[in-house]
N, C-alpha and C. Protein backbone atom coordinates (compact mmCIF):
# COMPACT_ATOMS: atom_id res chain seq x y z
N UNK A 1 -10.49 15.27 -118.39
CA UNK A 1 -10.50 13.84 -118.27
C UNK A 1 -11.92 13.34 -118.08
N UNK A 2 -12.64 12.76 -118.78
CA UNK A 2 -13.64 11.71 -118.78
C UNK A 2 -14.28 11.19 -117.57
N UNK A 3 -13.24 10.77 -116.88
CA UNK A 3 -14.34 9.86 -115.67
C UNK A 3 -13.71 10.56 -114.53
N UNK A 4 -12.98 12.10 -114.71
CA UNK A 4 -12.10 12.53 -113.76
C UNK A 4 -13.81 13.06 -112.94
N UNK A 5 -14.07 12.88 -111.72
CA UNK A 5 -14.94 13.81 -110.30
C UNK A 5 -14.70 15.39 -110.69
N UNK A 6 -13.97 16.07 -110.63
CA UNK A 6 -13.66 17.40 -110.32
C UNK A 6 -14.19 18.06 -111.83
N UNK A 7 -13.44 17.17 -112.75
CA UNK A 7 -13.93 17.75 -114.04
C UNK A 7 -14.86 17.44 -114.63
N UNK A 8 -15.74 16.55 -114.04
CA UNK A 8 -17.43 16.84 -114.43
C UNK A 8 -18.12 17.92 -113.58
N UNK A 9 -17.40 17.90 -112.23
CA UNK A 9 -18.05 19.40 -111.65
C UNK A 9 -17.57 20.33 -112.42
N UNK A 10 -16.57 20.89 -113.09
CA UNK A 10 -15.83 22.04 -113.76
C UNK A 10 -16.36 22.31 -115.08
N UNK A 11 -17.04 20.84 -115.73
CA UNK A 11 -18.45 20.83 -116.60
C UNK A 11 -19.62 21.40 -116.29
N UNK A 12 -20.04 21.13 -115.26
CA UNK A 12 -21.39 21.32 -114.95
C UNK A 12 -21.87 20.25 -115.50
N UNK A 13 -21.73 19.19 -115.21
CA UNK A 13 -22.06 17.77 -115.32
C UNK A 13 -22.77 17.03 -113.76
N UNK A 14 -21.81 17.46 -112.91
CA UNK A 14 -22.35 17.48 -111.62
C UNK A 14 -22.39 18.98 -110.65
N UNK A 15 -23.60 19.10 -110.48
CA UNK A 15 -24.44 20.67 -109.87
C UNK A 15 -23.21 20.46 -108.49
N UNK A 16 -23.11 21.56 -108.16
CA UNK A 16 -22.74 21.73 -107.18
C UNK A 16 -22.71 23.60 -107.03
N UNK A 17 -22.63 24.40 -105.71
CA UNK A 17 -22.84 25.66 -104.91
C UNK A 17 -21.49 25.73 -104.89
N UNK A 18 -20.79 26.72 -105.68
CA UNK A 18 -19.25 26.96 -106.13
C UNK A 18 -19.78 28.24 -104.40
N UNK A 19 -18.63 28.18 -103.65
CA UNK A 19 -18.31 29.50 -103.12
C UNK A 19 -17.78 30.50 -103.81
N UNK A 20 -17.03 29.75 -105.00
CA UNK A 20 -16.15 30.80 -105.29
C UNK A 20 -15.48 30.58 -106.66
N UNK A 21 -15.81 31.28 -107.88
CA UNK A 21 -15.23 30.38 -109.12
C UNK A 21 -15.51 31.99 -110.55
N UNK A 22 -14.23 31.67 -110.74
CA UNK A 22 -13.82 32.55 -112.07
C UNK A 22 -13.46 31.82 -113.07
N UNK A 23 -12.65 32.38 -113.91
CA UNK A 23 -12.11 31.46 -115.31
C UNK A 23 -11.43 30.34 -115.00
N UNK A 24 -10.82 30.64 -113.91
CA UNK A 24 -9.47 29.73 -113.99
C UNK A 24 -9.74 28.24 -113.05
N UNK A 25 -10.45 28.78 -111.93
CA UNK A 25 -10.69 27.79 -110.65
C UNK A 25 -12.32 28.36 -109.86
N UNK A 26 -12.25 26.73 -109.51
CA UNK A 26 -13.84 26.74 -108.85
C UNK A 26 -13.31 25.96 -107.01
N UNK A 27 -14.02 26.76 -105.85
CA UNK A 27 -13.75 26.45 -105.27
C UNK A 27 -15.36 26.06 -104.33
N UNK A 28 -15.15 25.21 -103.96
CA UNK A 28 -16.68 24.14 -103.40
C UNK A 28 -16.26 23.52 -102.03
N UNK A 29 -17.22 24.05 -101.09
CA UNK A 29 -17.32 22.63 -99.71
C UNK A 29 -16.68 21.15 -100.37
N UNK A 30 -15.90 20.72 -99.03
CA UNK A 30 -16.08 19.47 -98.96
C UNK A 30 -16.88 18.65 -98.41
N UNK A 31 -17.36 17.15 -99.51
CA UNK A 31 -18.52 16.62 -98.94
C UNK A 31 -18.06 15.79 -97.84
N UNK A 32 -16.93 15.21 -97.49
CA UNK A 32 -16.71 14.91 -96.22
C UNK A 32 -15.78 15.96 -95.24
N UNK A 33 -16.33 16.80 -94.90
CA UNK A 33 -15.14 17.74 -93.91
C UNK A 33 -14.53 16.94 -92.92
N UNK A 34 -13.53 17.60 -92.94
CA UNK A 34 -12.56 16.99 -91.74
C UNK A 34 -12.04 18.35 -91.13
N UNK A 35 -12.60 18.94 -91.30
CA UNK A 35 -12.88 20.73 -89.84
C UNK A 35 -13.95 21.31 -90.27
N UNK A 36 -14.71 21.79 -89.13
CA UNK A 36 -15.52 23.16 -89.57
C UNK A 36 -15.92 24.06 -90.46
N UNK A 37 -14.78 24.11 -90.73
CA UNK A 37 -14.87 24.78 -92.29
C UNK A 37 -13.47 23.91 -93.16
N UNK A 38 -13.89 23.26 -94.51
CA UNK A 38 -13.23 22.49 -95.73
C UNK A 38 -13.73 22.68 -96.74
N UNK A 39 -12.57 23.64 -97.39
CA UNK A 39 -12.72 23.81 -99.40
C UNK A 39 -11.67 23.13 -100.11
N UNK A 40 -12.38 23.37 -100.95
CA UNK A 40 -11.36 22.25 -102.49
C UNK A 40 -11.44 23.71 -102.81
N UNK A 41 -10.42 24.00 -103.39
CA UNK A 41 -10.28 24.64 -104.92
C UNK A 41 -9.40 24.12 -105.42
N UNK A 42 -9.70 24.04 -106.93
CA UNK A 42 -9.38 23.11 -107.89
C UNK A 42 -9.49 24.17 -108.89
N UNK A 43 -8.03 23.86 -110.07
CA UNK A 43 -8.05 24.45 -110.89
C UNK A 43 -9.18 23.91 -112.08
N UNK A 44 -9.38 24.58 -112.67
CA UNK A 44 -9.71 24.16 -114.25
C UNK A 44 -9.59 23.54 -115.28
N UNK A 45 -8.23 23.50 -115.25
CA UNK A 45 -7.26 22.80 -116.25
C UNK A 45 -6.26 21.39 -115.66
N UNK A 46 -7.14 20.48 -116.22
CA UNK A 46 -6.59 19.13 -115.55
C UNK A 46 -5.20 18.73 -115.30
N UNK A 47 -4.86 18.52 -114.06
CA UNK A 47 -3.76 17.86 -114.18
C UNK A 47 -3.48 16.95 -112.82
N UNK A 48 -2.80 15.63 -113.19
CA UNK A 48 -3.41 14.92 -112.23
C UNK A 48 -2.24 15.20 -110.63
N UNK A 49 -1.46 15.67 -110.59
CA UNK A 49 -0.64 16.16 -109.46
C UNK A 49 0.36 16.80 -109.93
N UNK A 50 0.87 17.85 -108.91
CA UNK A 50 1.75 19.29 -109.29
C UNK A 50 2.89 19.05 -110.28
N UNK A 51 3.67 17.33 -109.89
CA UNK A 51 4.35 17.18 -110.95
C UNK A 51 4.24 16.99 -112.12
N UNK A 52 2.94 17.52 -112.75
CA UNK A 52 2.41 17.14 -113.76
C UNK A 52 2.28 18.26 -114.96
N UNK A 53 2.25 19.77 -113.97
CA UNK A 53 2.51 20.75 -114.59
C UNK A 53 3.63 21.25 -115.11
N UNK A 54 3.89 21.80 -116.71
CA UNK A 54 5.08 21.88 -117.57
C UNK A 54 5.31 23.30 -116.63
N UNK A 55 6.55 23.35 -116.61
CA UNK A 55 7.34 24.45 -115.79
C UNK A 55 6.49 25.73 -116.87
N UNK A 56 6.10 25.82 -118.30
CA UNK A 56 6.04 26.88 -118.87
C UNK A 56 4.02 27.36 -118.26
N UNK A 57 3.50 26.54 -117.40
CA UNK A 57 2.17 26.91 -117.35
C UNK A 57 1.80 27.33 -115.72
N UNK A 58 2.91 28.75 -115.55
CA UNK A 58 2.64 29.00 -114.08
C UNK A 58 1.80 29.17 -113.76
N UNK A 59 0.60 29.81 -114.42
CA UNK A 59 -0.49 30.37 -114.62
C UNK A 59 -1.46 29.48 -113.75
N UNK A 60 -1.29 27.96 -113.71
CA UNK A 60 -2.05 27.29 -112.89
C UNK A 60 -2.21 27.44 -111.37
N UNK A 61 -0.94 27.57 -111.11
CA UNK A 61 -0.34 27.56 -109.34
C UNK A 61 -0.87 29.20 -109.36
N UNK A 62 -0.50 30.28 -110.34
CA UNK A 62 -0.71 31.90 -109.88
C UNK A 62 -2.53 32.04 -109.49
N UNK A 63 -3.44 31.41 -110.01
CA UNK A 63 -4.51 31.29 -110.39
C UNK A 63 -5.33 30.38 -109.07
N UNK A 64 -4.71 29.50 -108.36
CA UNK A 64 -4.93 28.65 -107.85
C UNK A 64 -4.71 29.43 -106.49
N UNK A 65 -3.64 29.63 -106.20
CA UNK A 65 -3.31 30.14 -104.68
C UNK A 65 -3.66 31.66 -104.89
N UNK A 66 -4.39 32.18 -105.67
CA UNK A 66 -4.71 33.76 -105.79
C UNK A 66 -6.38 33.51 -105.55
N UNK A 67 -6.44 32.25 -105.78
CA UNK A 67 -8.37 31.92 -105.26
C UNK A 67 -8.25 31.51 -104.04
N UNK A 68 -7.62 30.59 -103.84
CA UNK A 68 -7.31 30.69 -102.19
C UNK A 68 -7.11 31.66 -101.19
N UNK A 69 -6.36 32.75 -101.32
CA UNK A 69 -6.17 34.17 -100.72
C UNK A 69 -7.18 34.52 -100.64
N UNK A 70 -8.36 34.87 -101.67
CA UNK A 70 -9.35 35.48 -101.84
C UNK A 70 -10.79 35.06 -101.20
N UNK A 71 -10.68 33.36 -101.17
CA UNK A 71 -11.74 32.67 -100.25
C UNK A 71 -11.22 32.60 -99.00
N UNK A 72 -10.47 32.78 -98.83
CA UNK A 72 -9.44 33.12 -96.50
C UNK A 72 -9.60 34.01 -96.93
N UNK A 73 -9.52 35.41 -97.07
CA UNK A 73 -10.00 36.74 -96.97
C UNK A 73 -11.72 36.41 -97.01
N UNK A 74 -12.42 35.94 -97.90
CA UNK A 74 -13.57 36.23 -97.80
C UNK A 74 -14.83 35.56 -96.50
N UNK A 75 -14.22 34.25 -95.85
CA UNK A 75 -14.47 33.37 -95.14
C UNK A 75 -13.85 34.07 -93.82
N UNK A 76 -13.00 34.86 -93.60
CA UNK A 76 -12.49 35.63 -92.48
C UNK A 76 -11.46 34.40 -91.86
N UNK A 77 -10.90 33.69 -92.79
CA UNK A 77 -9.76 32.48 -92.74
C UNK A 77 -8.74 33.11 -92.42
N UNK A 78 -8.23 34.11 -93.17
CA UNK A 78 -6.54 34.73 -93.13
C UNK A 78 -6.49 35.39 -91.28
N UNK A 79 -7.83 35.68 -90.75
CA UNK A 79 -7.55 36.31 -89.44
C UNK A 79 -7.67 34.97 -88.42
N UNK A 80 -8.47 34.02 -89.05
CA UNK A 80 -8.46 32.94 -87.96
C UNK A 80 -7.64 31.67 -87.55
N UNK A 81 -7.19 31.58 -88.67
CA UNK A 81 -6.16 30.57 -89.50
C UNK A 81 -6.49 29.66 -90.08
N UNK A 82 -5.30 29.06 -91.06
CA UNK A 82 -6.08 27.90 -91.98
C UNK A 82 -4.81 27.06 -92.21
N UNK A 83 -5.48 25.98 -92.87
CA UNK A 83 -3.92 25.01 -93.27
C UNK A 83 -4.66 24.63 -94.60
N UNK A 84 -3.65 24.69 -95.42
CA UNK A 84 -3.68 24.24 -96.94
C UNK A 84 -2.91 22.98 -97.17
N UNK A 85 -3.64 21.70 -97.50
CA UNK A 85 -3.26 20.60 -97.82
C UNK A 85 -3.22 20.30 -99.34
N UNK A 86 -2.21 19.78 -99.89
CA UNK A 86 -2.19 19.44 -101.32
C UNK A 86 -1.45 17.79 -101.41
N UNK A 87 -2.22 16.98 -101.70
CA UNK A 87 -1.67 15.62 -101.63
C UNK A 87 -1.85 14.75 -102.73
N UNK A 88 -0.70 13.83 -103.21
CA UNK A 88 -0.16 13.85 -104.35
C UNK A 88 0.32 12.38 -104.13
N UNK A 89 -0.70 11.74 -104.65
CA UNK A 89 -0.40 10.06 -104.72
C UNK A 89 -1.30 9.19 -103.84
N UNK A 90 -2.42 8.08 -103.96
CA UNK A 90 -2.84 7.59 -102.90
C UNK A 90 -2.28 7.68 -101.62
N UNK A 91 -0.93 6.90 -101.39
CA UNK A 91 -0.45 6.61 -100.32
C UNK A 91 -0.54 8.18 -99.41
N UNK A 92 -0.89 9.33 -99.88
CA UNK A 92 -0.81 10.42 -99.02
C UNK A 92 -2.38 10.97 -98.76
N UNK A 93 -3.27 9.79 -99.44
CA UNK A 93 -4.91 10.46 -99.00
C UNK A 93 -5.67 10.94 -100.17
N UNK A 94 -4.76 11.30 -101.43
CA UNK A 94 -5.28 11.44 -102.53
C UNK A 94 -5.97 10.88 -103.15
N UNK A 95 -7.60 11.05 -103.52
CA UNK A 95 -8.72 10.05 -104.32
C UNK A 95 -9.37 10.64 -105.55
N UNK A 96 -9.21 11.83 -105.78
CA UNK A 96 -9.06 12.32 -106.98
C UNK A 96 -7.96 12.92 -107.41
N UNK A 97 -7.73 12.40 -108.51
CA UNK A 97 -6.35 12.24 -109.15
C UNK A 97 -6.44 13.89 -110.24
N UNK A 98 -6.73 15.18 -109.72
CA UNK A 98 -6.50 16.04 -110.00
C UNK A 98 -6.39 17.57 -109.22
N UNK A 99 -4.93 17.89 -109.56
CA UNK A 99 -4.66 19.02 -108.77
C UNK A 99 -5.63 19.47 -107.71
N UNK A 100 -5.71 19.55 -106.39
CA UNK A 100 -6.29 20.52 -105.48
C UNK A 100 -6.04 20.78 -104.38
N UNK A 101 -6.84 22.16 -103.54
CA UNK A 101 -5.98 22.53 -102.22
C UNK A 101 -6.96 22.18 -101.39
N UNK A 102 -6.62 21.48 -100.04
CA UNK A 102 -8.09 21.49 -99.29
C UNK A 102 -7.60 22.56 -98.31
N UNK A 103 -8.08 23.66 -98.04
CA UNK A 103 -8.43 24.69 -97.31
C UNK A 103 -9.34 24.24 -96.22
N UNK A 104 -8.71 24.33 -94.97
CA UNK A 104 -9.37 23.58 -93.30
C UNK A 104 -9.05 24.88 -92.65
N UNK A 105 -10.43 24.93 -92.03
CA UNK A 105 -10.33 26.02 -90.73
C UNK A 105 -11.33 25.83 -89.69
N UNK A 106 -11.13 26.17 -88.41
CA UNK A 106 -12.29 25.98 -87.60
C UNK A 106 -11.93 24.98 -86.55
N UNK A 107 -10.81 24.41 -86.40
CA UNK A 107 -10.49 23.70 -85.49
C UNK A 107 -9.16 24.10 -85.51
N UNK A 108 -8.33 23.28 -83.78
CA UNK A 108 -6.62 23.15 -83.86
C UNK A 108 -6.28 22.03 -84.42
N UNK A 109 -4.84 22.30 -85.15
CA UNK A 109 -4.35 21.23 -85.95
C UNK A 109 -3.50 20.77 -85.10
N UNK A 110 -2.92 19.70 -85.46
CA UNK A 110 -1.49 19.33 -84.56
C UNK A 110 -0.75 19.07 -85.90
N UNK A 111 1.07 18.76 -85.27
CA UNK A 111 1.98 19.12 -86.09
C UNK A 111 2.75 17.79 -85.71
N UNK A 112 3.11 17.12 -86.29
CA UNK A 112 2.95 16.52 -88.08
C UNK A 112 1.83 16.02 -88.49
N UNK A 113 1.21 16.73 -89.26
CA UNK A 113 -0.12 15.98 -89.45
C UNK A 113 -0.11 14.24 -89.83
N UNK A 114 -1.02 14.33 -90.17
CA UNK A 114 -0.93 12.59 -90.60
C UNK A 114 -0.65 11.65 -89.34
């Protein structure tokens, strides 16, 4: 998408220090954290929220939460804990309108968020 944020970073249109990025997904600090430690990973392949993906392209979600595992393993997240947020529509906080996980660690959460 054209004027999509994520996919001019996924261009290399806008520079950014990937922590972490293969074929499929690039995963980058967030520029406003809201814990200690906050990643995006974001797939590759645009799509503007989960309901958006055709049931035949699992490959997005396998690809997506298999970079996530791999940055909490590599960040020492999986031993400390983390919460994975995925939000899907303004009204839930969403400002780029394409697939992503924000990965938060480094503080306590409380329960119900929001």
């Amino acid at each position: 998408m054209e004027n999509c944020l994520f996919c001019r970073i996924i261009n290399k249109e806008i520079p950014v220090q990937p922590v972490f990025e293969n074929e499929s997904v690039i995963v980058i600090r967030d520029i406003n954290p809201q814990a200690p430690t906050h990643l995006l990973a974001i797939p590759k392949k645009h799509y503007a929220g989960i309901h958006d993906v055709p049931a035949d392209d699992k490959e997005v979600f396998s690809s997506l939460f298999g970079a996530v595992g791999e940055v909490a393993k590599k960040f020492g997240l999986d031993l400390a804990g983390y919460r994975q947020v995925i939000n899907s529509g303004e009204s839930t906080g969403q400002t780029v309108h394409h697939i992503h996980v924000h990965i938060l660690s480094g503080r306590d959460f409380t329960w119900p968020p929001g």
